[in-house]
Protein backbone atom coordinates (compact mmCIF):
# COMPACT_ATOMS: atom_id res chain seq x y z
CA UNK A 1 -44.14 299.94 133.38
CA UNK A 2 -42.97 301.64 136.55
CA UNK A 3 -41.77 299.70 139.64
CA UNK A 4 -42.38 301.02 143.65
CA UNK A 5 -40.29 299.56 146.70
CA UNK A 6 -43.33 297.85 148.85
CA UNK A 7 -42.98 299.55 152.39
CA UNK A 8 -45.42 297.74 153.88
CA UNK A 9 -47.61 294.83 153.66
CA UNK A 10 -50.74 295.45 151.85
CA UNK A 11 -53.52 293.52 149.73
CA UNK A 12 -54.06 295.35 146.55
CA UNK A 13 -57.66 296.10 146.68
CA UNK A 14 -58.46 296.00 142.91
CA UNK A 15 -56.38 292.77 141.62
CA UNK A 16 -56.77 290.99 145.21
CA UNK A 17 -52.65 290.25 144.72
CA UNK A 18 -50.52 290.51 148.46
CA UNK A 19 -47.51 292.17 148.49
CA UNK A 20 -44.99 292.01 150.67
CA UNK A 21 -42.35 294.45 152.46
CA UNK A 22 -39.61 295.01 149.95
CA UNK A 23 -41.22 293.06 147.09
CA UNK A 24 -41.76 295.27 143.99
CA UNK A 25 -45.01 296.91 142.79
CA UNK A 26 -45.38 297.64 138.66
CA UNK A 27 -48.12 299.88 137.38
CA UNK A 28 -48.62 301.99 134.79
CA UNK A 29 -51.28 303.36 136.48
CA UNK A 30 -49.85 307.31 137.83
CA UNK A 31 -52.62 308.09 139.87
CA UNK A 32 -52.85 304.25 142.13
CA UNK A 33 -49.04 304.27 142.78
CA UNK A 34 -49.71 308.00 144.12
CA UNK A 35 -52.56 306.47 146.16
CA UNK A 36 -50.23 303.87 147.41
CA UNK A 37 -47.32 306.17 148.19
CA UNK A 38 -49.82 308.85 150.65
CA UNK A 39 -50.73 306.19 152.39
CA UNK A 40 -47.84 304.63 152.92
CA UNK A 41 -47.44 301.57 151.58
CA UNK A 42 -45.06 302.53 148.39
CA UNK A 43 -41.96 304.13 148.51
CA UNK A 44 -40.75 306.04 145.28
CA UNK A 45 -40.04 304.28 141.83
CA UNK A 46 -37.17 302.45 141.47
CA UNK A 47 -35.41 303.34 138.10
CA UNK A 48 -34.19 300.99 135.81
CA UNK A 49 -30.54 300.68 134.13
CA UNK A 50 -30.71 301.66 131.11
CA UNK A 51 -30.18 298.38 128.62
CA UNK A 52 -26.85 298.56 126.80
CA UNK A 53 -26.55 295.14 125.14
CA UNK A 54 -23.25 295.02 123.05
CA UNK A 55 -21.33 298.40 124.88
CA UNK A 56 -19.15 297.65 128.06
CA UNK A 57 -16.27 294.89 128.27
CA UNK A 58 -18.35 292.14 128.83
CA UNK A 59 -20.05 292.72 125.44
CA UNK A 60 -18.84 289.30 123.82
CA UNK A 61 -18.86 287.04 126.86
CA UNK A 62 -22.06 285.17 124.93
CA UNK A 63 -20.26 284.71 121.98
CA UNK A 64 -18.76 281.33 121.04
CA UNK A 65 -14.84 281.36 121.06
CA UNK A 66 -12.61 278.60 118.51
């Protein structure tokens, strides 16, 4: 699912849910977010981090120690 930067206040018309300036907006819906984003109220999607579990030096900070 793809998330939007709120730039503005708005009421979704569809699901009746507010959103508020810098909340986040998910949709997998293309065409809405492009709706959103002409008239102003969406910025452009936010990527996400890819998820490495087990890489990086924190890998075994979960893991129980003797």
């Amino acid at each position: 699912m793809k998330q939007y930067l709120v730039l503005n206040d708005f009421i979704d018309r569809f699901t009746k849910e507010y959103y508020p300036k810098g909340s986040m907006y998910s949709t997998n819906d293309a065409e809405r977010a492009e709706e959103l984003q002409q008239k102003g109220f969406l910025g452009d999607e936010v990527k996400q981090p890819a998820n490495r579990k087990g890489k990086g030096k924190n890998a075994d900070e979960d893991r129980e120690t003797e």
